[in-house]
C-alpha atoms as a PDB file:
ATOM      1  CA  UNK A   1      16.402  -3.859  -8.400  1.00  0.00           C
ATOM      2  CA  UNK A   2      13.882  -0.783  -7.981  1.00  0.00           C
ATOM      3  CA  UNK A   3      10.333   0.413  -7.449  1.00  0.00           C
ATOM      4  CA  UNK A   4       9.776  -0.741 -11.630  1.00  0.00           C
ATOM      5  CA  UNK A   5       9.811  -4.829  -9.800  1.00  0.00           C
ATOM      6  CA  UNK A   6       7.391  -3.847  -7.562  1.00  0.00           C
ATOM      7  CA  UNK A   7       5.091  -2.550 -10.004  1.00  0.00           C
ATOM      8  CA  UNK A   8       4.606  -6.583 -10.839  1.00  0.00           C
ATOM      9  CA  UNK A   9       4.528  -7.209  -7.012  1.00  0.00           C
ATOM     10  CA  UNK A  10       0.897  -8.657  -7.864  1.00  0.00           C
ATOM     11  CA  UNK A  11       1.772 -11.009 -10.675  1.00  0.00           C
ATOM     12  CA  UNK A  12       3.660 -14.215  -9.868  1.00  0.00           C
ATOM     13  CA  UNK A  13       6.526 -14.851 -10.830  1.00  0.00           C
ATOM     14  CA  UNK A  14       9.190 -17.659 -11.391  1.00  0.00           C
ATOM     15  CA  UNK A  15      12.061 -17.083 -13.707  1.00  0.00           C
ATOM     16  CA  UNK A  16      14.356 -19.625 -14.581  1.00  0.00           C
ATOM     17  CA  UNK A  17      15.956 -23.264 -12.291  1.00  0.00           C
ATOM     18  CA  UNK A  18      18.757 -23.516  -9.930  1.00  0.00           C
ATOM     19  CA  UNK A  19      22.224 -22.922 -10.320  1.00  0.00           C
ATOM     20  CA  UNK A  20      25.109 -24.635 -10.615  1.00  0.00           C
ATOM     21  CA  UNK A  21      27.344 -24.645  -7.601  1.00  0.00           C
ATOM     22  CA  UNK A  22      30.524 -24.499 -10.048  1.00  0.00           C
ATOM     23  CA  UNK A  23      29.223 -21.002 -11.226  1.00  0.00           C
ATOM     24  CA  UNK A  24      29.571 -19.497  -7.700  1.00  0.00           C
ATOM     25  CA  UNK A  25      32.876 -18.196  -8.333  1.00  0.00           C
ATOM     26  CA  UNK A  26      32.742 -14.823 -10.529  1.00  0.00           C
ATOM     27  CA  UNK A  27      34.919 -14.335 -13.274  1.00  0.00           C
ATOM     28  CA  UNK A  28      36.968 -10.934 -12.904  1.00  0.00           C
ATOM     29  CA  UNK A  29      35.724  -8.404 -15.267  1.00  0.00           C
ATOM     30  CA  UNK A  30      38.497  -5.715 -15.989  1.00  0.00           C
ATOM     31  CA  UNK A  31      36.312  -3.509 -17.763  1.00  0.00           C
ATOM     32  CA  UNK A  32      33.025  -2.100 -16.843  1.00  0.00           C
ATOM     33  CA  UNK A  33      32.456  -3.286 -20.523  1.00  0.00           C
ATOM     34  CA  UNK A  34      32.996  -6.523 -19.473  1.00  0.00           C
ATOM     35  CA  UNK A  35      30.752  -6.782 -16.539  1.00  0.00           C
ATOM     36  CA  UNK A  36      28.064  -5.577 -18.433  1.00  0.00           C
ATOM     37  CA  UNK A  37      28.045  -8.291 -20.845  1.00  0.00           C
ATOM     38  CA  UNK A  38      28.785 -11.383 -18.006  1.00  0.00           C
ATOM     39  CA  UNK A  39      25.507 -10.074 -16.168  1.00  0.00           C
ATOM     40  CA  UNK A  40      24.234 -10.981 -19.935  1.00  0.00           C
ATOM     41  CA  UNK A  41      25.372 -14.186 -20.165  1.00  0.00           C
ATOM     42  CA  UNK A  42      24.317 -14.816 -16.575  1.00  0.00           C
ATOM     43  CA  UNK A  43      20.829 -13.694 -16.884  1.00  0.00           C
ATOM     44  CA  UNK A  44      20.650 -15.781 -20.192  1.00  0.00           C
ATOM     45  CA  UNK A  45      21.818 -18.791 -17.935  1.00  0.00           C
ATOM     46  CA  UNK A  46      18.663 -18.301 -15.855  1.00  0.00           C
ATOM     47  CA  UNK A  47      20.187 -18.888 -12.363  1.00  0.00           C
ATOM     48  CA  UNK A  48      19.892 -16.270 -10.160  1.00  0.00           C
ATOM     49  CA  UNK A  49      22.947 -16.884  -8.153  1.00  0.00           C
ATOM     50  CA  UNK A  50      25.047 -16.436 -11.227  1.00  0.00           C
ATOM     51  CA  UNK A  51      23.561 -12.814 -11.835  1.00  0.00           C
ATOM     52  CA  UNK A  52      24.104 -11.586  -8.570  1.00  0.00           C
ATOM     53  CA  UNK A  53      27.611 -12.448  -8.798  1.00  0.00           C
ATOM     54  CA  UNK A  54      28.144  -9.613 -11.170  1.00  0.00           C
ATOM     55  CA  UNK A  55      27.158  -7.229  -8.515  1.00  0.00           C
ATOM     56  CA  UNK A  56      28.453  -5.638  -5.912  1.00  0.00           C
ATOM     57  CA  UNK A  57      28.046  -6.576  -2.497  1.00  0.00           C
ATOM     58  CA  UNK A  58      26.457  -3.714  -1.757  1.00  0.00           C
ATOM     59  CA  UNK A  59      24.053  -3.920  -4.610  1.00  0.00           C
ATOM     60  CA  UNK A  60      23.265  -7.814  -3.749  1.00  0.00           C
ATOM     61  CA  UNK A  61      22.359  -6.535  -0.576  1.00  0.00           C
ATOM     62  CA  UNK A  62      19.637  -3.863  -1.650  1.00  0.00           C
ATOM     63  CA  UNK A  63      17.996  -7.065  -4.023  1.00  0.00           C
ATOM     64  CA  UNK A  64      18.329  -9.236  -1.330  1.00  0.00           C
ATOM     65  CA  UNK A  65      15.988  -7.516   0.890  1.00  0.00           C
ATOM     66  CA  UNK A  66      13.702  -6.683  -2.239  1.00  0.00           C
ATOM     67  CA  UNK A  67      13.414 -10.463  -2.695  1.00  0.00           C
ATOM     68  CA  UNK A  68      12.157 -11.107   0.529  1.00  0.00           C
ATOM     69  CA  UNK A  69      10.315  -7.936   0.924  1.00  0.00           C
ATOM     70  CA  UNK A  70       8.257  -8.594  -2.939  1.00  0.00           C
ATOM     71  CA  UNK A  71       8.219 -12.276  -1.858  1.00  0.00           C
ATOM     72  CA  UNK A  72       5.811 -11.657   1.091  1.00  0.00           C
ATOM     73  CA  UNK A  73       3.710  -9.620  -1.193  1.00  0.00           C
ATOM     74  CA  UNK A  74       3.474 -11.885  -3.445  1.00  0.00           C
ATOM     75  CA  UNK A  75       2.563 -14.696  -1.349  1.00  0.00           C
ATOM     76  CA  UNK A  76      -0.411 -12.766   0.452  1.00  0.00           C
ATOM     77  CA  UNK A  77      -2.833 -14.139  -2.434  1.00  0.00           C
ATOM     78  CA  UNK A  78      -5.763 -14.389  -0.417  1.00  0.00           C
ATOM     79  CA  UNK A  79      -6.892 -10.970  -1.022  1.00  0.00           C
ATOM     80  CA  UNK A  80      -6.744 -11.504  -4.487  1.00  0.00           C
ATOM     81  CA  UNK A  81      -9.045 -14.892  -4.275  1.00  0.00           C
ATOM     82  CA  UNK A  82     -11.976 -12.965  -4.219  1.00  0.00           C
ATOM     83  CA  UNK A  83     -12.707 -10.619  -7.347  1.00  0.00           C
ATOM     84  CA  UNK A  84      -9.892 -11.611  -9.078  1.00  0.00           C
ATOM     85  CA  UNK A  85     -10.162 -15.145  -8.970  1.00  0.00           C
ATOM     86  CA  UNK A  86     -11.260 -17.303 -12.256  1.00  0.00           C
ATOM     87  CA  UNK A  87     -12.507 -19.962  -9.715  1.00  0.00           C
ATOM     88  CA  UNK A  88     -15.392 -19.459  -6.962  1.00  0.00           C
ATOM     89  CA  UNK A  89     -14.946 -20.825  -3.899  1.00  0.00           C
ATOM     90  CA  UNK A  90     -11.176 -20.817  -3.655  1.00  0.00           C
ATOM     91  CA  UNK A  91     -10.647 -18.177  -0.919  1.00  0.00           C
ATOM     92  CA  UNK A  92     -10.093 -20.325   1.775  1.00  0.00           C
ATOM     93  CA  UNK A  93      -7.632 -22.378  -0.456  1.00  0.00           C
ATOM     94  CA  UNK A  94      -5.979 -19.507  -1.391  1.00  0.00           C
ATOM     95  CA  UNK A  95      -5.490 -18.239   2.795  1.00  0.00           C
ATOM     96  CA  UNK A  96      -4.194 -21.814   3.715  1.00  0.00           C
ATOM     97  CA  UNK A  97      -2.119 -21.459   1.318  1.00  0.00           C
ATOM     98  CA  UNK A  98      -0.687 -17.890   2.050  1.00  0.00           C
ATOM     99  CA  UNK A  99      -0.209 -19.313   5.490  1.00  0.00           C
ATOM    100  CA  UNK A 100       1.839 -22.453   4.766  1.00  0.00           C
ATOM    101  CA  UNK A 101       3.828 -19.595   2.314  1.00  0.00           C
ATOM    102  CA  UNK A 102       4.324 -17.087   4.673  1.00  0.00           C
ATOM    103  CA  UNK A 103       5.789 -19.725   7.015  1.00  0.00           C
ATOM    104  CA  UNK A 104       8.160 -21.051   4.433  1.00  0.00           C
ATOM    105  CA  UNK A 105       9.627 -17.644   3.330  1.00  0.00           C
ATOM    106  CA  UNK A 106      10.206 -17.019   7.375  1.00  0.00           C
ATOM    107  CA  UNK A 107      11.668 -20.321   7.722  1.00  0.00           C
ATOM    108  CA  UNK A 108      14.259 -19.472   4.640  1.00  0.00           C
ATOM    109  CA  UNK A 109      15.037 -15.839   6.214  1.00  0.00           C
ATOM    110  CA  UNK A 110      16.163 -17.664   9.112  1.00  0.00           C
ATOM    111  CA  UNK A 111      17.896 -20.332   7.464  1.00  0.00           C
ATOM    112  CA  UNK A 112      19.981 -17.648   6.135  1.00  0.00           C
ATOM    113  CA  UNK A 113      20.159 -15.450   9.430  1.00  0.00           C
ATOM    114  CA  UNK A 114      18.148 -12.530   8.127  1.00  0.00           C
ATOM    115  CA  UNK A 115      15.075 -10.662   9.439  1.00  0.00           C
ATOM    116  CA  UNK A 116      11.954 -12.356   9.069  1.00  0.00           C
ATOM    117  CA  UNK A 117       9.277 -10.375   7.577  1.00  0.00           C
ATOM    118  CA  UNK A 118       7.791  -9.179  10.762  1.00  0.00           C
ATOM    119  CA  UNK A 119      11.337  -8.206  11.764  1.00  0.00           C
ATOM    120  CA  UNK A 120      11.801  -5.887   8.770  1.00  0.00           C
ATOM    121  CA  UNK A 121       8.766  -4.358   9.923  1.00  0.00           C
ATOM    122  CA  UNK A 122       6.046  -2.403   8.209  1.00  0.00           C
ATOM    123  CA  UNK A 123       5.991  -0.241   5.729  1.00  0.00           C
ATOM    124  CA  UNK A 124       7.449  -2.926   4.286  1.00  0.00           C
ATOM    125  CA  UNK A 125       8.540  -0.956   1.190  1.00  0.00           C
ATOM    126  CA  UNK A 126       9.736   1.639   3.468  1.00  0.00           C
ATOM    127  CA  UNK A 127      11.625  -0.507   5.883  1.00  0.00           C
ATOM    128  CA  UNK A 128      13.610  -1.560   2.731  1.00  0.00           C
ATOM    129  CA  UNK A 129      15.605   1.089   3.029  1.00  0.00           C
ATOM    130  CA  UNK A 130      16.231   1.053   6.855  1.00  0.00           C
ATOM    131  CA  UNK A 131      19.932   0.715   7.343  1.00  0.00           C
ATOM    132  CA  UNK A 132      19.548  -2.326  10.015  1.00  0.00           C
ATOM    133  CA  UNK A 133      17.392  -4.493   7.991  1.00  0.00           C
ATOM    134  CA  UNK A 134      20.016  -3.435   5.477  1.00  0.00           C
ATOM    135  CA  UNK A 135      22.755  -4.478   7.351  1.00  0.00           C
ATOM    136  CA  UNK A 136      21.588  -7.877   8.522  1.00  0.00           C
ATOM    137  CA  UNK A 137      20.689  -8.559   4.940  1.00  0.00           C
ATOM    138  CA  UNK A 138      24.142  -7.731   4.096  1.00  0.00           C
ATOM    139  CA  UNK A 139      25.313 -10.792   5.703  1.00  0.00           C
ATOM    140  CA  UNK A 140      23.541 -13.431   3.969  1.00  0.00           C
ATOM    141  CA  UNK A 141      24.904 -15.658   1.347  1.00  0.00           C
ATOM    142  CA  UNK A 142      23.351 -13.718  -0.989  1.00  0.00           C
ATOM    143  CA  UNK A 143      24.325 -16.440  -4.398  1.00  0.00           C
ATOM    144  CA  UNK A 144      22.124 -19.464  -2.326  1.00  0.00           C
ATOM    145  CA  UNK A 145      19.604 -16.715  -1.277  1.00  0.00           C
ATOM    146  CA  UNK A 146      18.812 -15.199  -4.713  1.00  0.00           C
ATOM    147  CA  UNK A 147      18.686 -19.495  -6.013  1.00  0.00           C
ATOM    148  CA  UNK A 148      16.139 -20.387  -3.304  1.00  0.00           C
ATOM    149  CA  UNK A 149      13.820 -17.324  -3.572  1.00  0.00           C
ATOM    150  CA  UNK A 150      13.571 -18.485  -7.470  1.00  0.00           C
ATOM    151  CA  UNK A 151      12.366 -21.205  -6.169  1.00  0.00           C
ATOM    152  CA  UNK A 152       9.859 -20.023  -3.477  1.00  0.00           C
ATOM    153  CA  UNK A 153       8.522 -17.694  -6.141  1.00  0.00           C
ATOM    154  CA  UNK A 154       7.598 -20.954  -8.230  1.00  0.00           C
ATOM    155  CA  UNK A 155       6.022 -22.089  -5.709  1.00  0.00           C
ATOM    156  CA  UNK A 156       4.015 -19.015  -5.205  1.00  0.00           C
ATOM    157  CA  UNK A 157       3.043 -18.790  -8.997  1.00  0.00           C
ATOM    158  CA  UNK A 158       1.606 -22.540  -8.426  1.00  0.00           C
ATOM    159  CA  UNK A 159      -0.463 -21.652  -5.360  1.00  0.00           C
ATOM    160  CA  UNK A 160      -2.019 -18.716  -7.080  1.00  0.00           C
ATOM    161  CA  UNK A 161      -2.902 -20.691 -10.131  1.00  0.00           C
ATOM    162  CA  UNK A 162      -4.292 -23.252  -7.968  1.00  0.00           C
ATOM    163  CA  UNK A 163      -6.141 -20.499  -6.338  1.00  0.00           C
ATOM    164  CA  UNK A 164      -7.650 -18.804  -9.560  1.00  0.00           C
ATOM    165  CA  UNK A 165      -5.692 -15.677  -8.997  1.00  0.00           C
ATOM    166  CA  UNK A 166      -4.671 -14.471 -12.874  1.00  0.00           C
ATOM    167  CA  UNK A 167      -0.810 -13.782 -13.310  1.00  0.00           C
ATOM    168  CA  UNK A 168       0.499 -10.994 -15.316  1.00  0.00           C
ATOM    169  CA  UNK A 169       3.554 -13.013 -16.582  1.00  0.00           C
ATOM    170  CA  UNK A 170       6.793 -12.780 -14.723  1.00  0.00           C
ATOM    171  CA  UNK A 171       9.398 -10.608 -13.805  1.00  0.00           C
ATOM    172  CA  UNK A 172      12.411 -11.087 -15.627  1.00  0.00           C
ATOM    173  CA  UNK A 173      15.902 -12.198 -14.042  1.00  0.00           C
ATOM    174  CA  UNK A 174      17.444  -9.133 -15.936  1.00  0.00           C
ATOM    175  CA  UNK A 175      15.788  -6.824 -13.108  1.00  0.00           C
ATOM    176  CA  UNK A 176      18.109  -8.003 -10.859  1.00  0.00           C
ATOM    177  CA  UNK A 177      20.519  -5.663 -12.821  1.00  0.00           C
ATOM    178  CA  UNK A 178      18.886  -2.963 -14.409  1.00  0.00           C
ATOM    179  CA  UNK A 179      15.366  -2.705 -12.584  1.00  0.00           C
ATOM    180  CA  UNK A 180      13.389  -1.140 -15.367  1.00  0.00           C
ATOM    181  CA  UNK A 181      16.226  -0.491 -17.219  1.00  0.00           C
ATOM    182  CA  UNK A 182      16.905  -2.567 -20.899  1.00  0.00           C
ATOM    183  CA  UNK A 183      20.313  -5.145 -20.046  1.00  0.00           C
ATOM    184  CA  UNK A 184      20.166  -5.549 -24.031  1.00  0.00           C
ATOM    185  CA  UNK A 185      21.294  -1.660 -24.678  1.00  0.00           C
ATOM    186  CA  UNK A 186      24.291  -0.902 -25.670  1.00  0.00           C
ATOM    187  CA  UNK A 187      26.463   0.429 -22.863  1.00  0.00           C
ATOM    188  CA  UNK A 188      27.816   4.272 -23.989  1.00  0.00           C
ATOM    189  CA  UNK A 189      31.832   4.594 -23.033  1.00  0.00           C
ATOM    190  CA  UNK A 190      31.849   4.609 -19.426  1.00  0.00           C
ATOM    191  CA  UNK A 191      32.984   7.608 -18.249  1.00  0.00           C
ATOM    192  CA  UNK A 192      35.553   6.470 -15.006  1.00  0.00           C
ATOM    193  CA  UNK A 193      36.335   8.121 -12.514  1.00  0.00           C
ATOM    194  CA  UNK A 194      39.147   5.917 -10.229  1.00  0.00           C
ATOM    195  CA  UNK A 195      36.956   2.583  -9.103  1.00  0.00           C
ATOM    196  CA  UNK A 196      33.724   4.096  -9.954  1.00  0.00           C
ATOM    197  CA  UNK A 197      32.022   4.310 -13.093  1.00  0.00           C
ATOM    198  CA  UNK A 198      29.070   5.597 -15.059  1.00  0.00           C
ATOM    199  CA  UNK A 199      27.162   4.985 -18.380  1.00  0.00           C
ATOM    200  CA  UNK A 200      24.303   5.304 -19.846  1.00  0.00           C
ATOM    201  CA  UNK A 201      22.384   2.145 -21.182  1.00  0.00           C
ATOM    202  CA  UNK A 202      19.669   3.034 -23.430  1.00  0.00           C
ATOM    203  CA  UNK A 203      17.568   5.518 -21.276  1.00  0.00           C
ATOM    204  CA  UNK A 204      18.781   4.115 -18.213  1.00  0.00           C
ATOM    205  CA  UNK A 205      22.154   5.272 -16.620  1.00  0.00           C
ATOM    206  CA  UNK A 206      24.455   2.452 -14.852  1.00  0.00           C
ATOM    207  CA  UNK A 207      27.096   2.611 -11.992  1.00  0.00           C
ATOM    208  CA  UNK A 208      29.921   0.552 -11.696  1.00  0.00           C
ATOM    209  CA  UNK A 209      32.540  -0.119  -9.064  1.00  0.00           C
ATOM    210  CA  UNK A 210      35.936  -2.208  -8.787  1.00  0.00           C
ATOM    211  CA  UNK A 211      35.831  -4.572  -6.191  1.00  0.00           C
ATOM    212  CA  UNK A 212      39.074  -6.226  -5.404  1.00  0.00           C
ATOM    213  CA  UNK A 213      40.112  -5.214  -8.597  1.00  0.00           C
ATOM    214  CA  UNK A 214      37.051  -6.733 -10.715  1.00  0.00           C
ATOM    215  CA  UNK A 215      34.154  -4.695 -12.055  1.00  0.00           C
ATOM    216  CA  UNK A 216      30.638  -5.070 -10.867  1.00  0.00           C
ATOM    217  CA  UNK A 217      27.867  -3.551 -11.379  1.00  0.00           C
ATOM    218  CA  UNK A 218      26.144  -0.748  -8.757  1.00  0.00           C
ATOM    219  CA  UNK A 219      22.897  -0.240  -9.590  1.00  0.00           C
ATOM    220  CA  UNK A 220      21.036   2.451 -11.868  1.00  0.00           C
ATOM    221  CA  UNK A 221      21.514   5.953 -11.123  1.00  0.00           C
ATOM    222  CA  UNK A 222      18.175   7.060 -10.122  1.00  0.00           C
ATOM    223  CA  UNK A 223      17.899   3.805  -7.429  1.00  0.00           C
ATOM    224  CA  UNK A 224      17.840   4.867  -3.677  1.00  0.00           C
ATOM    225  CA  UNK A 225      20.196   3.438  -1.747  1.00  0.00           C
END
């Protein structure tokens, strides 16, 4: 994912229902090609888990930490109770609510052994690049974590109705692959160069990399890693 997600940070968002636990084993793309049209069909399957199977681990780690990272922001919907609310008096709704949210998300980063949000530390945006919250986040099961955070974020999008606070529609699953890229462009001849490839998607430029002899996809060019 990249900085395009956070741009949506302040609309809620819920995108799709849990997984299957059968689809937790990736099928072995032997193309780049290939890859690029499984991430496809996983995105159009709406489970999360599925999508970041067509990843690499490496790239499932930099979302990971974006999920919990955009999920705290998300959940702080106090602040927007006040001016941007469509219904008076919900402020204090809206900060019992952030509470009971912010606890939840804390108790799923430890249910999966990862920093809790005042762990990663602030800048929060920032810290997403530091390379111990990185490698801690590395460790998770990052298929469950990507299913459950689909979840929380539903339940985030129903607290800030409840609360008044307008939503700008939500992010798609599809950004777990290309960011602000376009997963619907054709994908140019990769150009290959031994497990590592490149090509360019519409505007946006993708890397690949062959994991244990499968394809997966490494993120967009421009992404920081």
């Amino acid at each position: 994912m990249n900085r395009r997600r956070f741009a949506l940070l302040f609309s809620v968002a819920f995108s799709g229902t849990l997984g299957s636990a059968a689809a937790d084993t990736a099928r072995c793309a032997a193309t780049p090609e290939e890859t690029w049209r499984l991430a496809r069909e996983m995105v159009a399957s709406k489970d999360a888990g599925s999508v970041m199977l067509t990843l690499t681990p490496a790239y499932r780690t930099r979302n990971a930490v974006e999920y919990a990272v955009g999920a705290s922001m998300l959940a702080e919907i106090s602040g927007l109770s006040g001016e941007l609310s469509s219904k008076p008096g919900a402020a204090e709704k809206a900060r019992q609510a952030e509470q009971r949210l912010l606890a939840e998300l804390d108790a799923i980063l430890r249910k999966y052994k990862a920093p809790t949000i005042a762990q990663i530390g602030t800048p929060r945006l920032m810290k997403m690049q530091d390379p111990d919250v990185q490698s801690r986040f590395a460790k998770v099961d990052h298929v469950a974590f990507a299913r459950e955070m689909e979840v929380f974020l539903g339940k985030v999008e129903a607290a800030a109705k409840a609360a008044g606070v307008s939503s700008q529609g939500p992010p798609k699953l599809d950004e777990l692959v290309v960011g602000g890229g376009d997963l619907n462009a054709s994908l140019a001849a990769p150009a290959v160069t031994g497990e590592t490839a490149r090509a360019a998607a519409g505007s946006t430029t993708m890397l690949f990399r062959k994991v244990n002899g499968c394809w997966l996809i490494d993120g967009r060019e421009d992404q920081p890693r």
